[in-house]
N, C-alpha and C. Protein backbone atom coordinates (compact mmCIF):
# COMPACT_ATOMS: atom_id res chain seq x y z
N UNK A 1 0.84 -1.17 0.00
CA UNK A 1 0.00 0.00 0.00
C UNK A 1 0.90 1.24 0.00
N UNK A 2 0.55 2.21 -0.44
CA UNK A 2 1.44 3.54 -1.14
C UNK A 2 1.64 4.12 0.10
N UNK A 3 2.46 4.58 1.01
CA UNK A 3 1.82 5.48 1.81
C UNK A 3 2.05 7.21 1.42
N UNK A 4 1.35 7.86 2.12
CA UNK A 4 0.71 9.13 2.01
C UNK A 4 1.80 10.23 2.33
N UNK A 5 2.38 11.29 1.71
CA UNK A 5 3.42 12.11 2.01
C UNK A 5 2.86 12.60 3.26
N UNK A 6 3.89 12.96 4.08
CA UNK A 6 3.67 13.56 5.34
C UNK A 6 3.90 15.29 4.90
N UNK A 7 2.71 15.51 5.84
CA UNK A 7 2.77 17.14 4.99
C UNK A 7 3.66 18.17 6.39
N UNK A 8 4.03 18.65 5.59
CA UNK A 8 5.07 19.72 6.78
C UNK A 8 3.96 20.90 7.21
N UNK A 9 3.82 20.92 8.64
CA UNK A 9 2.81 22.03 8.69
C UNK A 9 3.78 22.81 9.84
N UNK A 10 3.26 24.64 9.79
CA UNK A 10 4.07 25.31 10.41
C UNK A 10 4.60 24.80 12.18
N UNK A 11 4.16 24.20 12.64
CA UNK A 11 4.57 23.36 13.91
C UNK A 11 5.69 22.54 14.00
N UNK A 12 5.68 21.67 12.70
CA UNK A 12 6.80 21.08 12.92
C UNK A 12 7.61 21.98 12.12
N UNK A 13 7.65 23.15 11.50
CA UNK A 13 9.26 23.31 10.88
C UNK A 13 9.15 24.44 11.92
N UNK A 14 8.44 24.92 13.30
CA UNK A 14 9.00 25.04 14.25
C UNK A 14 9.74 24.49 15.31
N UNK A 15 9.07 23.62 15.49
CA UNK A 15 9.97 22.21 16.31
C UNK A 15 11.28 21.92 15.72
N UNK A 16 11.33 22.21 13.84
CA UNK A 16 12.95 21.49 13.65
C UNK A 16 13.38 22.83 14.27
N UNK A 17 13.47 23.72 13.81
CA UNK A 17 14.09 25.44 14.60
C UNK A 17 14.38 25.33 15.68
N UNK A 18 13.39 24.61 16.87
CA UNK A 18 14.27 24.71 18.29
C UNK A 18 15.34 23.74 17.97
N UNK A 19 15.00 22.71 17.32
CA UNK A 19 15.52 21.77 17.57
C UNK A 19 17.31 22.00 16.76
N UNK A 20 16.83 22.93 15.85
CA UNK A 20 18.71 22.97 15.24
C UNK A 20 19.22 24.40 16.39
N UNK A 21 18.59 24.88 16.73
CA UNK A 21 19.15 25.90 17.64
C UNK A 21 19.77 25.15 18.61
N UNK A 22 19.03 24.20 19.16
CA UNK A 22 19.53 22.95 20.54
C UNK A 22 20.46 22.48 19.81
N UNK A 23 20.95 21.46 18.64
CA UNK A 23 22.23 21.21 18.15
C UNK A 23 23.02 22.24 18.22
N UNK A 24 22.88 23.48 17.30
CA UNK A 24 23.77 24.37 17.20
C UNK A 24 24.54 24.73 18.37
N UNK A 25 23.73 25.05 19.51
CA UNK A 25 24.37 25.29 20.57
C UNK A 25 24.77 24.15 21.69
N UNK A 26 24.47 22.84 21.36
CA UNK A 26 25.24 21.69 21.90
C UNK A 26 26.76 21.67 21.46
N UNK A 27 26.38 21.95 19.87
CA UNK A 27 27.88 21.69 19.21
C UNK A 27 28.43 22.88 19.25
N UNK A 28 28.46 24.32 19.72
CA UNK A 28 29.24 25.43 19.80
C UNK A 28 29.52 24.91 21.50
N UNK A 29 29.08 24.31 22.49
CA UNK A 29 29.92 24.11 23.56
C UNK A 29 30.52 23.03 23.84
N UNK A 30 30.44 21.98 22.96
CA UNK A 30 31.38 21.10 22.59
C UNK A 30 32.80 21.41 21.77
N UNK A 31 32.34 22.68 21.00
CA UNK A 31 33.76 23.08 20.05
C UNK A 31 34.59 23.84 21.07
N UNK A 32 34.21 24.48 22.21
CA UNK A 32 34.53 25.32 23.12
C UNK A 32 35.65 24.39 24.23
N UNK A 33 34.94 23.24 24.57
CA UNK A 33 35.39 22.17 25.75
C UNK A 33 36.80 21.92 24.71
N UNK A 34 36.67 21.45 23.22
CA UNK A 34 37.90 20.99 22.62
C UNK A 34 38.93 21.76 22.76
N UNK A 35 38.32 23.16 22.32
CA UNK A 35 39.24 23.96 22.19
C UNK A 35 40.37 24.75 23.34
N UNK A 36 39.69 24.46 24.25
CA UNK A 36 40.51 24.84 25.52
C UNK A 36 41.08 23.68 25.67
N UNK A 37 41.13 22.50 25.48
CA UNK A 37 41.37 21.25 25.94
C UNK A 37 43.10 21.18 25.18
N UNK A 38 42.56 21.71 23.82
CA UNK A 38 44.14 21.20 23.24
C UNK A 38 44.23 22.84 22.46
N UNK A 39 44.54 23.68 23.19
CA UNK A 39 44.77 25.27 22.89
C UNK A 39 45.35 25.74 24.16
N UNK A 40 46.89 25.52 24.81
CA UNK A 40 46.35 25.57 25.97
C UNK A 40 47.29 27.51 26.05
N UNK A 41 46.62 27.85 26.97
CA UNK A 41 46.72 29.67 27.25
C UNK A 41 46.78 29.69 28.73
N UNK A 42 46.92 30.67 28.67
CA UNK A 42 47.54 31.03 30.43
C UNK A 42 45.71 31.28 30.65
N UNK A 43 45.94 30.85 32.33
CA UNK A 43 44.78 31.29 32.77
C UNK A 43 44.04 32.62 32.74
N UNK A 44 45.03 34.29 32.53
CA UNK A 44 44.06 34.93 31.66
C UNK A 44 43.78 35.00 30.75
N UNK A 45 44.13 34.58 29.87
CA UNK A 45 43.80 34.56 28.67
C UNK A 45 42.50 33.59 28.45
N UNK A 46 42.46 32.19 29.28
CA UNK A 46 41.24 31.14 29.16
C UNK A 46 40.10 32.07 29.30
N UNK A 47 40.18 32.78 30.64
CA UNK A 47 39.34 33.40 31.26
C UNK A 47 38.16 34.37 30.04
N UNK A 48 39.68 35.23 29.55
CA UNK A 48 38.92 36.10 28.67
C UNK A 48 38.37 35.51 28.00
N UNK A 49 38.97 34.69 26.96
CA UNK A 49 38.63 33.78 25.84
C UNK A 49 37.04 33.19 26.07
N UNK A 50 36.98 32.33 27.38
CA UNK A 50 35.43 31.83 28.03
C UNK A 50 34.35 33.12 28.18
N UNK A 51 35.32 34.61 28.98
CA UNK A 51 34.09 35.29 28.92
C UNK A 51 33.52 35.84 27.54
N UNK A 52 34.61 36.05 26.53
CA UNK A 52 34.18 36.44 25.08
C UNK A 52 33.13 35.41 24.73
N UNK A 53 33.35 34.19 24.85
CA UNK A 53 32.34 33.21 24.10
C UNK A 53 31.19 33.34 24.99
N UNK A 54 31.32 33.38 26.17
CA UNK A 54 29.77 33.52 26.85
C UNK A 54 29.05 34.87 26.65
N UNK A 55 29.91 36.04 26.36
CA UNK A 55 28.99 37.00 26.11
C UNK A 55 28.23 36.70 24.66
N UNK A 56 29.04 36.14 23.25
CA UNK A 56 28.98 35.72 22.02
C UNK A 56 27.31 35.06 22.27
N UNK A 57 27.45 33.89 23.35
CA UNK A 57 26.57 32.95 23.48
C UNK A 57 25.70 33.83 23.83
N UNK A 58 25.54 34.79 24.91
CA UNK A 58 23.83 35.23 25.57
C UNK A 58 23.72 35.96 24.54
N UNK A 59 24.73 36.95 23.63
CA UNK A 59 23.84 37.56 22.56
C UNK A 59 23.28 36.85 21.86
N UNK A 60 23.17 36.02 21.02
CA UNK A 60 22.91 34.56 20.10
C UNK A 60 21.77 34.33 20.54
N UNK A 61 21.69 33.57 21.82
CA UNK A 61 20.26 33.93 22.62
C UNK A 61 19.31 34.76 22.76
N UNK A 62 19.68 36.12 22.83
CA UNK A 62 18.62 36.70 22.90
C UNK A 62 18.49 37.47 21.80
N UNK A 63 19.24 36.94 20.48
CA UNK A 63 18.93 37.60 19.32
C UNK A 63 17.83 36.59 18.71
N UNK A 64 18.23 35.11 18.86
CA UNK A 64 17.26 34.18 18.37
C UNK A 64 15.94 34.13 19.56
N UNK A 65 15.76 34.34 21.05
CA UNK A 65 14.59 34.49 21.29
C UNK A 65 13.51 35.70 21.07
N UNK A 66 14.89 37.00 20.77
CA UNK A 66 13.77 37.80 19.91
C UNK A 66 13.09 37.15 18.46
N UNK A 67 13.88 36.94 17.66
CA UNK A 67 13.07 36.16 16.76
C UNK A 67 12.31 35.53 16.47
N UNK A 68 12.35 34.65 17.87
CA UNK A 68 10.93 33.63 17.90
C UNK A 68 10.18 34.24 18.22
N UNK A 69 10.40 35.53 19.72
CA UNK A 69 9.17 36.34 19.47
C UNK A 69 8.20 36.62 18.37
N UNK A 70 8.58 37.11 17.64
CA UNK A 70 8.43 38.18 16.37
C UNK A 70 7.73 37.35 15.60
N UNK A 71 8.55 36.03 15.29
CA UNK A 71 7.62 34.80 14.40
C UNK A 71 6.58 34.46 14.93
N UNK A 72 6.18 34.49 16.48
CA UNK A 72 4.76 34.10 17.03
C UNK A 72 4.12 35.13 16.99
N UNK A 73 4.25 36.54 17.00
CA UNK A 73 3.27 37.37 16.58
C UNK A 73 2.86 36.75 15.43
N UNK A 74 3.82 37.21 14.32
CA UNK A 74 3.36 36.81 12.83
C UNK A 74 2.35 35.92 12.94
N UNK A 75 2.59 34.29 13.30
CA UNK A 75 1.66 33.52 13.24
C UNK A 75 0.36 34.02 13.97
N UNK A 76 0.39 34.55 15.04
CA UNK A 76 -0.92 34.85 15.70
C UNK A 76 -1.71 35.76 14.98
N UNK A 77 -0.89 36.67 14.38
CA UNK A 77 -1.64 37.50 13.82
C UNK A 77 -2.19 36.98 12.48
N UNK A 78 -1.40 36.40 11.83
CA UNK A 78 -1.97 35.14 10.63
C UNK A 78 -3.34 34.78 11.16
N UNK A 79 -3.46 34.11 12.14
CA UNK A 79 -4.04 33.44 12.67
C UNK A 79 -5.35 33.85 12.73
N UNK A 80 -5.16 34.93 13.62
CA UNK A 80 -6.60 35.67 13.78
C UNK A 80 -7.26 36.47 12.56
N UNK A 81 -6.06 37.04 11.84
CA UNK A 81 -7.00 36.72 10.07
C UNK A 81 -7.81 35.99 9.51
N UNK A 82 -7.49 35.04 9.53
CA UNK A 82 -7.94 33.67 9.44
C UNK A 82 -9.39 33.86 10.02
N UNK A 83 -9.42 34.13 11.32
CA UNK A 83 -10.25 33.26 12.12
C UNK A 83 -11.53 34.43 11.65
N UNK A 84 -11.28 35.67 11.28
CA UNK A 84 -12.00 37.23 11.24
C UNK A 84 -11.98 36.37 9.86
N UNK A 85 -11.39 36.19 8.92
CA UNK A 85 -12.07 36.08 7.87
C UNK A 85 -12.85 34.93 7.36
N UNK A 86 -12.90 33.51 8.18
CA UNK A 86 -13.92 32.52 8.10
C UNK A 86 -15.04 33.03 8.65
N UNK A 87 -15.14 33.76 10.04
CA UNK A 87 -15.84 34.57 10.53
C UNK A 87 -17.39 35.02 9.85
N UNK A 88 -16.31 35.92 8.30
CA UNK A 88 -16.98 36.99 7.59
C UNK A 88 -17.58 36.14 6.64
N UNK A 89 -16.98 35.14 6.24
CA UNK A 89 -17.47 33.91 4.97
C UNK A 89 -18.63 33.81 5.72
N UNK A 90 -18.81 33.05 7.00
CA UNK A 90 -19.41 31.93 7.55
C UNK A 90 -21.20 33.55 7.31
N UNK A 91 -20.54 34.56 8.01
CA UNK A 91 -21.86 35.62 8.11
C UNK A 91 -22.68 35.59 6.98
N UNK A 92 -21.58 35.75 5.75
CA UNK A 92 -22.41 35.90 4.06
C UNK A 92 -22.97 35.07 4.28
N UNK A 93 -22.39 33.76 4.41
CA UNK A 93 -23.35 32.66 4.05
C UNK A 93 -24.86 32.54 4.37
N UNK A 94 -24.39 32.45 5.57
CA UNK A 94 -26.08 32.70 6.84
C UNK A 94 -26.81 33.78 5.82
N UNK A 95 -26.62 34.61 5.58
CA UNK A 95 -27.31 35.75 5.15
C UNK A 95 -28.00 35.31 3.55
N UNK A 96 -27.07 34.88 2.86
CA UNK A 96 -27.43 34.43 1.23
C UNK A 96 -28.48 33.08 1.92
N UNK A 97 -28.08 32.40 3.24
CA UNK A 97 -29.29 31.18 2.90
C UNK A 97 -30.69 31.92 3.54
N UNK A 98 -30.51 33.04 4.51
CA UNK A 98 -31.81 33.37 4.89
C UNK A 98 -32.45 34.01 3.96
N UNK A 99 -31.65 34.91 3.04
CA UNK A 99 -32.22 35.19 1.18
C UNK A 99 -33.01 36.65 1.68
């Protein structure tokens, strides 16, 4: 039996988004652990080096949770388009069947 394409709906190619953000930033503190591991620097220099990447990191963060902000407006506001304009269909209708 054939089976049926799985259709991508906006949920899951939000879910992959957290989900490569969660890699991305698994594997930027895995490249981090290497790199101090076999880079080796005097302890100020680690220091700086760790605080540069952690400031790097919370901006990253709160550049991509603004974003997601911004994308859930969008959708909401999609949304409630939507909902105002089945709304307005659903009224005509009623109205053309009461004649």
């Amino acid at each position: 039996m054939p089976e049926e394409p799985i259709a991508m709906t906006e949920e899951n190619g939000q879910d992959e988004g957290v989900s490569t953000i969660a890699w991305f930033l698994t594997g930027a503190a895995i490249g981090v652990t290497v790199a101090m591991l076999f880079a080796p620097k005097s302890g100020r220099d680690t220091r700086q080096f760790l605080s540069d990447k952690t400031y790097q990191g919370k901006q990253a963060v709160t550049q991509t949770s603004s974003d997601l902000v911004d994308a859930g407006r969008d959708v909401f506001e999609r949304g409630r388009k939507l909902v105002e304009d089945a709304a307005e269909l659903f009224e005509r209708g009623r109205r053309l069947v009461r004649g």
